[in-house]
Protein backbone atom coordinates (compact mmCIF):
# COMPACT_ATOMS: atom_id res chain seq x y z
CA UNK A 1 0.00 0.00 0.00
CA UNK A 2 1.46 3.19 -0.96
CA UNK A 3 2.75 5.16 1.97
CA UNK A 4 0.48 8.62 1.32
CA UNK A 5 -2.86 5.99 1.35
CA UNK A 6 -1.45 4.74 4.85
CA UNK A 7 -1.30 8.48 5.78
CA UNK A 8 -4.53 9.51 5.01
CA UNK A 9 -6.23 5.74 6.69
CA UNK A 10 -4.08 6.72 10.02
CA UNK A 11 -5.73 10.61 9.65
CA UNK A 12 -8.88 9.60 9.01
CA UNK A 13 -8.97 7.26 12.00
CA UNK A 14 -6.65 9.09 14.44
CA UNK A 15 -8.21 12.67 13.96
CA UNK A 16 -11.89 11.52 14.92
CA UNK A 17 -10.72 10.35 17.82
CA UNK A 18 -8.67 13.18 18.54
CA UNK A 19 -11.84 15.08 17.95
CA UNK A 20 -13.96 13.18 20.48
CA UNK A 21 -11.55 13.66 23.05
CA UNK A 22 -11.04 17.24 22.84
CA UNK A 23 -14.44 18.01 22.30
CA UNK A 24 -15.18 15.82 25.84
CA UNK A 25 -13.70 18.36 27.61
CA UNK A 26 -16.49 19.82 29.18
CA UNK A 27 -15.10 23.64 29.68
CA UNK A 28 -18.33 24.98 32.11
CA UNK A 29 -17.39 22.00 34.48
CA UNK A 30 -13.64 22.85 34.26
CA UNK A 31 -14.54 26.80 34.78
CA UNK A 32 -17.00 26.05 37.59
CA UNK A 33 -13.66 23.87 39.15
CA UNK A 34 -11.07 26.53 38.00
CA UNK A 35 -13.35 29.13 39.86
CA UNK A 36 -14.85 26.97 42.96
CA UNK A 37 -18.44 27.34 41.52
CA UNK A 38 -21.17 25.11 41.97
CA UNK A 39 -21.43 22.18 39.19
CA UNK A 40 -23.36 23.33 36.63
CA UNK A 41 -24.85 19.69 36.44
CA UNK A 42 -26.31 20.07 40.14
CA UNK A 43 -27.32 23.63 40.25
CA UNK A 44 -29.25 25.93 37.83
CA UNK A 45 -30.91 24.19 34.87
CA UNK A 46 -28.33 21.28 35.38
CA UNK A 47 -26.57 21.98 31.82
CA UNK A 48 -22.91 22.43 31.51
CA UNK A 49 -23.12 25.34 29.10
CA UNK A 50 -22.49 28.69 28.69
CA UNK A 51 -25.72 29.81 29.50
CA UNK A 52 -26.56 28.00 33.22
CA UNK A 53 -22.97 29.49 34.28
CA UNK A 54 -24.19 32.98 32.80
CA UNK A 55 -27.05 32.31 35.25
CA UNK A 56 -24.93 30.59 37.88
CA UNK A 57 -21.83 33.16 38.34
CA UNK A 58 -22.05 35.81 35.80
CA UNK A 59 -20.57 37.24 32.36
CA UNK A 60 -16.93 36.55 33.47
CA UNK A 61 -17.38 32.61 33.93
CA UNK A 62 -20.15 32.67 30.99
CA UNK A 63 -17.61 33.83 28.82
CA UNK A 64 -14.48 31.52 29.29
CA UNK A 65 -16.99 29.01 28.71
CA UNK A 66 -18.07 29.97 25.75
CA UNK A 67 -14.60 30.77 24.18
CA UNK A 68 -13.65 26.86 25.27
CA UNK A 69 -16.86 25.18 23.94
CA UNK A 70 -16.22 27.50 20.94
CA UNK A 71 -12.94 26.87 20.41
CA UNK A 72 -12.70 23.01 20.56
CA UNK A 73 -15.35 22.91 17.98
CA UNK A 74 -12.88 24.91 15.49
CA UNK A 75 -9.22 23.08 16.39
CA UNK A 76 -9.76 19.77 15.34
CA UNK A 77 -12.17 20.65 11.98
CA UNK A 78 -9.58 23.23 11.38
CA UNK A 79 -6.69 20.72 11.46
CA UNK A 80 -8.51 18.04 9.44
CA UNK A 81 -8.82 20.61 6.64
CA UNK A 82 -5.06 22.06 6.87
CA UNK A 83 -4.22 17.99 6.83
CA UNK A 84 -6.19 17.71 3.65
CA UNK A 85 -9.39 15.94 4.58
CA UNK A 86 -12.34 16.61 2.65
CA UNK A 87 -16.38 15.78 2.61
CA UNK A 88 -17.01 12.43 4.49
CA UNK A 89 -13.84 12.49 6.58
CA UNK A 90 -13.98 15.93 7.15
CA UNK A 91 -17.36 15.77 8.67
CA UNK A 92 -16.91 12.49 10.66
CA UNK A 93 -14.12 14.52 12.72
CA UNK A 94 -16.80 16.85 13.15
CA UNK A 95 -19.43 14.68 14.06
CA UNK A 96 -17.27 12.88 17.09
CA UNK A 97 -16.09 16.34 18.15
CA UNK A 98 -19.69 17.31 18.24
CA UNK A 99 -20.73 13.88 20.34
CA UNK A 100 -17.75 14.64 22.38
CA UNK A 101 -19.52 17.86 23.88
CA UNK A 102 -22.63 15.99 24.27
CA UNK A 103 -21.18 12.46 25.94
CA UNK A 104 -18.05 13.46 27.25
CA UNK A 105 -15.99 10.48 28.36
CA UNK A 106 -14.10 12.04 30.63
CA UNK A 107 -17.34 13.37 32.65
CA UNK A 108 -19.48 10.05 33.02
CA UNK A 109 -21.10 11.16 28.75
CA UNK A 110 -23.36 13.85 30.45
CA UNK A 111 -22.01 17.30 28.29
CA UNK A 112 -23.87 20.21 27.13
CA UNK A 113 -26.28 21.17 24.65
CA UNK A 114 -23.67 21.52 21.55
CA UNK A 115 -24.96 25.18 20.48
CA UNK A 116 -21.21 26.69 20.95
CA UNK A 117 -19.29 23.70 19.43
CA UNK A 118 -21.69 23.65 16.89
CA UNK A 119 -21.16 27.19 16.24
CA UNK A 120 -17.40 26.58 16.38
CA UNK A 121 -17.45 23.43 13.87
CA UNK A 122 -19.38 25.83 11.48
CA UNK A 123 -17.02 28.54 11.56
CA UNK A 124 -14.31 26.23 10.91
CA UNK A 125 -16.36 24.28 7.97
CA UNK A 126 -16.32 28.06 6.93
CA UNK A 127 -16.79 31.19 8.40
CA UNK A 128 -19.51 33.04 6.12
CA UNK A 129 -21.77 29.74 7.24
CA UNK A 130 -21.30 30.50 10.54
CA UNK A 131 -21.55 33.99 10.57
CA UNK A 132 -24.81 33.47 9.37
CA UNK A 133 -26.34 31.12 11.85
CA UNK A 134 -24.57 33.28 14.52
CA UNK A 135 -26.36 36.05 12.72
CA UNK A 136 -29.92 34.21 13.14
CA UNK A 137 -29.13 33.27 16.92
CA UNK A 138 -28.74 37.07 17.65
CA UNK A 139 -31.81 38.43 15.94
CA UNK A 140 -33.80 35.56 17.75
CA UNK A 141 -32.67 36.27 21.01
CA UNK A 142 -32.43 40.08 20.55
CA UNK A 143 -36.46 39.50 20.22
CA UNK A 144 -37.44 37.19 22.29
CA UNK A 145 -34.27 36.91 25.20
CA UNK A 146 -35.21 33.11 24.30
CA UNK A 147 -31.45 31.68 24.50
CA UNK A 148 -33.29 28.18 23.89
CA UNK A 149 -35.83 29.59 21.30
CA UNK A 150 -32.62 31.19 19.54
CA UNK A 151 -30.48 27.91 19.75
CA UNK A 152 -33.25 25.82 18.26
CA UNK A 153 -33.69 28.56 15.01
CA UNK A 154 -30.50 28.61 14.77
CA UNK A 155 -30.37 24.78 14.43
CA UNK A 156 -32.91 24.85 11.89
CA UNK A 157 -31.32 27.32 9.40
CA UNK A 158 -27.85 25.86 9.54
CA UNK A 159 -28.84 23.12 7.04
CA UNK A 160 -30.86 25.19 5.61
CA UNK A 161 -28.07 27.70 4.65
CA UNK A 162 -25.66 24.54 4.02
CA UNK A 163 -27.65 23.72 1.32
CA UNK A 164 -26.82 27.53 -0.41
CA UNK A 165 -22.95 27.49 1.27
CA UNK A 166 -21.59 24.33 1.12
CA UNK A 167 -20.89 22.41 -1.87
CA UNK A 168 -19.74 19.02 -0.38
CA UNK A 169 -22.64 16.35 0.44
CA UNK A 170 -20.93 15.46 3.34
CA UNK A 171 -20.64 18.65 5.18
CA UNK A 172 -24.10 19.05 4.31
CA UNK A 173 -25.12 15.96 5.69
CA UNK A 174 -23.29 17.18 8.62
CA UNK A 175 -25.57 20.21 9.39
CA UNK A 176 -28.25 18.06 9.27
CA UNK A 177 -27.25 15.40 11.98
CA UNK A 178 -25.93 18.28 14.33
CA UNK A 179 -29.67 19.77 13.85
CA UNK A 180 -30.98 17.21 14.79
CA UNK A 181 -29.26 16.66 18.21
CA UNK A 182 -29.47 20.09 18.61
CA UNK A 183 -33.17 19.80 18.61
CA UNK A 184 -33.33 16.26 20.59
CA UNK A 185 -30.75 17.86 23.40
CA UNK A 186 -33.09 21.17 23.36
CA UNK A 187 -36.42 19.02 23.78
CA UNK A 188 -36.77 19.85 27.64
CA UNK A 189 -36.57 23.51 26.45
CA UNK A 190 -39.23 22.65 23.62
CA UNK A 191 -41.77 21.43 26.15
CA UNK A 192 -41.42 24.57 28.45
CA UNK A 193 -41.47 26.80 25.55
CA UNK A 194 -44.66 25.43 24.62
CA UNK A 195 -45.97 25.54 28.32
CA UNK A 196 -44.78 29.31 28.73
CA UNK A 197 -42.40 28.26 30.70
CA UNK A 198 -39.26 29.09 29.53
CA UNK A 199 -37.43 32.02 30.94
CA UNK A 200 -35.86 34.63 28.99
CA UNK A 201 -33.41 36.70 30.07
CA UNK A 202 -33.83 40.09 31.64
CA UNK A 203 -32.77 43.19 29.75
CA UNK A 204 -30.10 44.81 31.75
């Protein structure tokens, strides 16, 4: 077997798993240690994300958060590309970095939502696509101060927009499966948004 075809067997095997394990690292537990705050799994809404350690301890903690989720979501789709994968391979590094988040290994598989290292995977698929779902996340919330009701529109235009920004089947098979467990992570949130329930956030 040529020795470029062993290369690109050992990246497409080694790079999803790098994925998975970066993306595990759940960054609103880490903060909440870093900082001494309570676990965002037992206080709040019991989500490690950005937005229960918004509620939990404030813009400062909210923030690093957000900058890890997004940020793990970029490296490893980012280095897949610069190593030269493309379409399915590309998106199955992706995909584990995206289950990662969700079923972190190193955290007994109980992670976030995804909306961050979603956001993150989309910038690095490319940054236009991601701009524009960001772009649809802030009008949402701007109007309702619905950080659920924004996640979940948000969810629904990325493949949506794929379909217009990407040309690869892969990727845009991609938007479609994080979507979907966008929306199956979000479905507490659906069933107090159609009770009323929901709370948005106060305008400061």
């Amino acid at each position: 077997m040529p020795q470029h075809s062993l290369w690109a067997i050992s990246l497409t095997i080694l790079l999803p798993i790098f994925g998975y394990l970066l993306g595990s690292i759940a960054t609103a537990i880490v903060v909440a240690r870093l900082l001494r705050l309570p676990d965002p799994r037992q206080a709040g809404s019991g989500n490690p994300g950005a937005t229960n350690v918004l509620r939990l301890a404030g813009k400062g903690a909210a923030a690093l958060t957000l900058a890890g989720d997004l940020v793990k979501g970029v490296v490893p789709v980012a280095l897949a590309r610069f190593l030269g994968l493309e379409d399915w391979a590309l998106a199955a590094v992706a995909l584990a970095t995206f289950l990662g988040h969700l079923y972190p290994v190193y955290f007994d598989f109980r992670g976030g939502k995804g909306v961050a290292t979603a956001l993150g995977i989309l910038l690095a698929l490319q940054a236009p696509l991601g701009g524009a779902v960001l772009l649809v996340w802030v009008l949402i919330f701007l109007v309702t101060r619905l950080s659920s009701l924004a996640a979940l529109g948000a969810a629904l235009a990325a493949p949506v927009l794929g379909l217009f920004l990407l040309r690869q089947r892969g990727e845009q098979v991609l938007l479609l499966i994080l979507a979907l467990l966008v929306l199956w992570r979000h479905r507490s949130n659906i069933a107090r948004l159609r009770s009323g329930a929901e709370r948005p956030f106060r305008r400061s």
